[in-house]
Protein backbone atom coordinates (compact mmCIF):
# COMPACT_ATOMS: atom_id res chain seq x y z
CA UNK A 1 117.29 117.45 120.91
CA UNK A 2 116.92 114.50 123.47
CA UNK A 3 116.36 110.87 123.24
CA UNK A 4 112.81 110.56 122.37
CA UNK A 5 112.97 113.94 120.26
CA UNK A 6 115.07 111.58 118.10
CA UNK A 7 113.77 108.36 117.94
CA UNK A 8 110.15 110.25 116.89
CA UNK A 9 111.83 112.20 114.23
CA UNK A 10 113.51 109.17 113.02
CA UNK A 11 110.05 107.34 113.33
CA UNK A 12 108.30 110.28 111.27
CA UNK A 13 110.93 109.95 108.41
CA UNK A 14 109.84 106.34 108.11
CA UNK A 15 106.32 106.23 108.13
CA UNK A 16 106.96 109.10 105.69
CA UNK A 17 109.46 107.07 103.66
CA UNK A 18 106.86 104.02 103.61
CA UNK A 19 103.92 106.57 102.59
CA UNK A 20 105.74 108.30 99.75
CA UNK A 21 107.20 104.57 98.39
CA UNK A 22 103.62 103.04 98.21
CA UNK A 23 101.50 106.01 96.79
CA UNK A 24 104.33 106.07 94.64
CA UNK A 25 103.62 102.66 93.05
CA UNK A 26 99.78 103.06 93.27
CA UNK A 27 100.33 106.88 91.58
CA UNK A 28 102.41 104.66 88.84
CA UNK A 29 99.67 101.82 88.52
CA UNK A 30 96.06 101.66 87.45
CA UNK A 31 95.85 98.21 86.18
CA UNK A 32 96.31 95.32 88.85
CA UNK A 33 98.73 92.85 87.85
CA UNK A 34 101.74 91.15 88.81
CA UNK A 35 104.43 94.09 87.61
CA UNK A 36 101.89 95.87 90.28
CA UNK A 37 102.44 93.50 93.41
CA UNK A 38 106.34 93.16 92.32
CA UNK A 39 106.82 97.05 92.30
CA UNK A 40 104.55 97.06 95.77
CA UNK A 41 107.21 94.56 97.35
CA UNK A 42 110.16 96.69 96.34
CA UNK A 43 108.68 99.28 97.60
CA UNK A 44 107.85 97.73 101.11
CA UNK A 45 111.46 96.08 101.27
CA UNK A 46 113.31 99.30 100.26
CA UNK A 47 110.92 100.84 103.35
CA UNK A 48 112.52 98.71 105.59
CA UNK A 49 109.75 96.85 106.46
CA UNK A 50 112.23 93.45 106.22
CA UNK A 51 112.31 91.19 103.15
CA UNK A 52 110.07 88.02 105.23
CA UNK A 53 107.54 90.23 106.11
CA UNK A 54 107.39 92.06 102.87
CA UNK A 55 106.74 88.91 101.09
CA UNK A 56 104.47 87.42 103.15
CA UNK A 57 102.34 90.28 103.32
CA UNK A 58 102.41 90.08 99.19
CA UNK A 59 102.13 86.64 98.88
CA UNK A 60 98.52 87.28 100.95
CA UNK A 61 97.74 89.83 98.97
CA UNK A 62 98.33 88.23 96.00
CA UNK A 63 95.96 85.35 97.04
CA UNK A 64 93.28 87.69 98.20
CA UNK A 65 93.14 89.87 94.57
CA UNK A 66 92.54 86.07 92.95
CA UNK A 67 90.29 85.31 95.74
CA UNK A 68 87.96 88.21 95.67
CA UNK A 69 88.92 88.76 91.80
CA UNK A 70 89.50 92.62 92.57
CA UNK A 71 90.45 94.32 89.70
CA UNK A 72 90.61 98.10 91.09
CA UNK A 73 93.89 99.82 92.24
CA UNK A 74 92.69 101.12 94.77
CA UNK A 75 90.91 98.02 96.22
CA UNK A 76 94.46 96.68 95.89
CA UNK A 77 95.34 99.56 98.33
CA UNK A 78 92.48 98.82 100.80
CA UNK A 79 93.53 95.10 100.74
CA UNK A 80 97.12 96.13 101.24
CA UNK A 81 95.80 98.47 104.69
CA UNK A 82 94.24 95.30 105.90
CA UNK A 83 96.95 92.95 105.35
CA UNK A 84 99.72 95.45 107.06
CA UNK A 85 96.97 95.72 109.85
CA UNK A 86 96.15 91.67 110.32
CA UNK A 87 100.60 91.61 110.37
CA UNK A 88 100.20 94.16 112.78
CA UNK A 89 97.89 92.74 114.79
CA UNK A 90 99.46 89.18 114.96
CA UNK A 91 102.48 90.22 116.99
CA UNK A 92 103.08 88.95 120.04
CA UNK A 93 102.03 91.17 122.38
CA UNK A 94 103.56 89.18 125.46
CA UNK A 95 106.57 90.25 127.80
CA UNK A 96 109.40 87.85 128.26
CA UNK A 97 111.05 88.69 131.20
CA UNK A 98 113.51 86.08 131.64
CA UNK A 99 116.54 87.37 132.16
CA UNK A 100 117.10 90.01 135.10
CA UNK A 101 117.77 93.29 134.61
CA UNK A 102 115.09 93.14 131.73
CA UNK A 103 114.65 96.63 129.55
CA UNK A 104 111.13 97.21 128.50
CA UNK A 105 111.01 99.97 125.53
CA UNK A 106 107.14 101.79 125.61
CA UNK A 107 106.56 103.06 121.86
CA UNK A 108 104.16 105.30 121.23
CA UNK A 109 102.38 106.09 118.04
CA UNK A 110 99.93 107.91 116.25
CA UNK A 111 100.37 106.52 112.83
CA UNK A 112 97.55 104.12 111.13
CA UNK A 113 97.70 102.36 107.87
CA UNK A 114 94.33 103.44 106.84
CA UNK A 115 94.84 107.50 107.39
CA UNK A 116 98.28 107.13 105.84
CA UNK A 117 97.51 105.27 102.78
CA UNK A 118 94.69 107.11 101.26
């Protein structure tokens, strides 16, 4: 198995692993409220999605269920797709090639939030 065999596997087991957690929760949950967001963020932080970005994309969603008062679990989820998307989509996209030799690592994937989480 080479290099990239690898690193996809290991990328498959974690998108997989981050599935499973979350449909886990919303499989658990049918009422919206907070023992629902706290079991959500354990789940995204024990899917190694890091403990500052698990909470911040909580804390938004959090604000957006009082916001649009939604009351449906799987509105919750929908909101949740969008807010991992808008994280997504705020990275910075820019190369820094400072230093010389620079490495540039190309990832390539065919995973969405909104086919996975359904």
């Amino acid at each position: 198995m080479g290099f990239f065999d690898k690193l996809k596997s290991g990328l498959s087991k974690t998108k997989s692993s981050i599935d499973d957690k979350i449909n886990g929760v919303f499989s658990t949950f049918r009422k919206v409220d907070e023992e629902l967001l706290e079991e959500l963020e354990e789940a995204l932080i024990m899917s190694d999605i890091g403990m500052n970005t698990s909470l911040e994309i909580i804390s938004k969603l959090r604000d957006r269920i009082k916001r649009e008062n939604i009351k449906d679990a799987e509105d919750v989820k929908s909101a949740l797709r969008e807010e991992m998307q808008n994280i997504l989509e705020v990275c910075d996209n820019s190369l820094k090639l400072e230093t010389k030799p620079a490495v540039i690592l190309v990832v390539r994937s065919k995973w969405s939030p909104e086919k996975q989480l359904q």
